[in-house]
Protein backbone atom coordinates (compact mmCIF):
# COMPACT_ATOMS: atom_id res chain seq x y z
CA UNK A 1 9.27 45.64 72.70
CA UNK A 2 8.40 48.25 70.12
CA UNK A 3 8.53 47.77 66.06
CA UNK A 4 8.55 50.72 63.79
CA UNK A 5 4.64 49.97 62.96
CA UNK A 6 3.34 50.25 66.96
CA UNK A 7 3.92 54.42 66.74
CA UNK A 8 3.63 55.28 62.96
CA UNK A 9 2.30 59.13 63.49
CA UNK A 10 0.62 58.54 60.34
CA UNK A 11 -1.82 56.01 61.30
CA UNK A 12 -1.97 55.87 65.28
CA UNK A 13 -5.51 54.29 65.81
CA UNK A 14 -4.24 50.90 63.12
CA UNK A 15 -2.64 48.28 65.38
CA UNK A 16 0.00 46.69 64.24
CA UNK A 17 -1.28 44.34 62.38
CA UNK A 18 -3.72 46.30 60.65
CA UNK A 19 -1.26 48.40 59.37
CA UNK A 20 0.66 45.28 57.73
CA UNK A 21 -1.82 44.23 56.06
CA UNK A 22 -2.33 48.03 54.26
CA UNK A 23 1.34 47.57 53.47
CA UNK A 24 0.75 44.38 51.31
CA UNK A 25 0.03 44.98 47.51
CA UNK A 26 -2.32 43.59 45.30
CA UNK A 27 0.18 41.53 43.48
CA UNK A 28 1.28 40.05 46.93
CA UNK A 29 -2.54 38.88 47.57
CA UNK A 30 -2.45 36.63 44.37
CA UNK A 31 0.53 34.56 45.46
CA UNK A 32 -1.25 34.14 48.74
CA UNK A 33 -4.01 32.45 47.26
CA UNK A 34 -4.58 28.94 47.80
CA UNK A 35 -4.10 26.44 44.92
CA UNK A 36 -7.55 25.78 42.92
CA UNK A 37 -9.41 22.97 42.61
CA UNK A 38 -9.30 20.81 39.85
CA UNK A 39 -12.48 19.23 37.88
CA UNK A 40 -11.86 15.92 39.07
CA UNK A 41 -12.82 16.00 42.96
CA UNK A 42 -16.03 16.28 42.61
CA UNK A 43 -16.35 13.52 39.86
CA UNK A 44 -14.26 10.60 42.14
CA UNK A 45 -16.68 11.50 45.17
CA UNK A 46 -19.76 10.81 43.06
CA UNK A 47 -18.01 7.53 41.76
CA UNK A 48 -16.91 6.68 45.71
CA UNK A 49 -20.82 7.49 46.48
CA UNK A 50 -22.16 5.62 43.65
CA UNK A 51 -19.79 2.41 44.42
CA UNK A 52 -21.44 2.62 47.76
CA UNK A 53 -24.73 2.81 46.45
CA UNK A 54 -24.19 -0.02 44.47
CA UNK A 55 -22.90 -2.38 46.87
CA UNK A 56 -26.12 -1.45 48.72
CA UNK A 57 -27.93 -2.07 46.53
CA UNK A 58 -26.87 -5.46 45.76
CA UNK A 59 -27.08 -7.01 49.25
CA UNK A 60 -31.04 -5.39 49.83
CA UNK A 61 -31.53 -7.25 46.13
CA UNK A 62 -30.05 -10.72 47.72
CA UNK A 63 -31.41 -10.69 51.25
CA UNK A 64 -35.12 -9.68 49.37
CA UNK A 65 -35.10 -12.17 46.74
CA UNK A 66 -38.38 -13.82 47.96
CA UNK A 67 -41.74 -13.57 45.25
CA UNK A 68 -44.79 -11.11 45.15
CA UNK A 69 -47.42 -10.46 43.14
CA UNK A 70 -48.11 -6.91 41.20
CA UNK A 71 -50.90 -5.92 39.76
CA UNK A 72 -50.88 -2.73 37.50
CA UNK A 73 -53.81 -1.99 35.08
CA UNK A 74 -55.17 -4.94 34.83
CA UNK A 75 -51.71 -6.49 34.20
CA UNK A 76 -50.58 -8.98 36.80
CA UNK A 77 -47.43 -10.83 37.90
CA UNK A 78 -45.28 -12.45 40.13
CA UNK A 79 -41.79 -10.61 40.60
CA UNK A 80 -39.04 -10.48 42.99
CA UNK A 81 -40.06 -7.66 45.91
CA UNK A 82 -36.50 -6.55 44.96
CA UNK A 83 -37.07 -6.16 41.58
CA UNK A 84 -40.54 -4.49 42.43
CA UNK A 85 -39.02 -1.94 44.67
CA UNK A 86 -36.30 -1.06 42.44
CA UNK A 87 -38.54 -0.44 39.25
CA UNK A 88 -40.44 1.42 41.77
CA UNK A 89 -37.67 3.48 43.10
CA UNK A 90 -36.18 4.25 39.37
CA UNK A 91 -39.84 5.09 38.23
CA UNK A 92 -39.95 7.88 40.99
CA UNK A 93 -36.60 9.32 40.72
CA UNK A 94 -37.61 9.38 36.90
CA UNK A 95 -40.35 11.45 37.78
CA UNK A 96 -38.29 14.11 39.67
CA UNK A 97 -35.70 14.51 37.85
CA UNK A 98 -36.96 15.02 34.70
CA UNK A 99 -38.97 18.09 35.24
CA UNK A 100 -35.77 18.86 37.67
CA UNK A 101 -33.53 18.62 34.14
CA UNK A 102 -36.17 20.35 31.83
CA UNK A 103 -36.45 23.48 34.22
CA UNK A 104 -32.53 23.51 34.14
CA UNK A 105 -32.62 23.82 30.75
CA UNK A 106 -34.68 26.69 30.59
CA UNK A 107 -33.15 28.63 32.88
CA UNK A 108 -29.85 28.03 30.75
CA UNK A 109 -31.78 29.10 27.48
CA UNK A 110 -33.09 32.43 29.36
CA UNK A 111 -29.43 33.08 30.68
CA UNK A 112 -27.93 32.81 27.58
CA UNK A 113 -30.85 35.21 25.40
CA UNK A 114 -30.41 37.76 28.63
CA UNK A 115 -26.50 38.00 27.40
């Protein structure tokens, strides 16, 4: 079965198909294009992951509720190990993001006197 676009004299090297897709005009692309995101997907997923986190969180707290002793520059105590390894855990992701967030920053402030 032959269409008019198998033997166009014009172009007889383009298949078929590639000789559709030089018919189509720009304005035909844009309607093509797929709907856009919105702002809000990515903000529900961290919520969704930071539920999860949470409820994590909360049942290593219960099933590590048992006493320990810290001792930190000459200061000494007896805390939950749950307690211990959370303070532990915030003090470290402290400590990279921080830094992480500064160095954003100045990469923004360069951007910005480059324009």
């Amino acid at each position: 079965m032959s269409t008019p676009y198998d033997n166009d004299p014009q172009r007889p090297d383009l298949g078929r198909a590639e000789q559709r897709a030089g018919d189509v005009r720009e304005g035909d692309l844009r309607q093509d294009r797929a709907v856009e995101r919105g702002g809000h997907g990515g903000f529900i997923a961290g919520l969704v992951i930071a539920a999860i986190l949470l409820i994590l969180m909360v049942i290593f707290m219960s099933q590590n509720s048992a006493s320990t002793t810290v001792s930190f520059f000459g200061w000494e105590g007896t805390v939950s190990l749950a307690v211990a390894l959370l303070v532990a855990f915030v003090a470290g992701v402290l400590l990279v993001a921080i830094p992480g967030y500064l160095r954003v920053l100045q990469l923004k402030h360069r951007v910005r006197k480059l324009r």
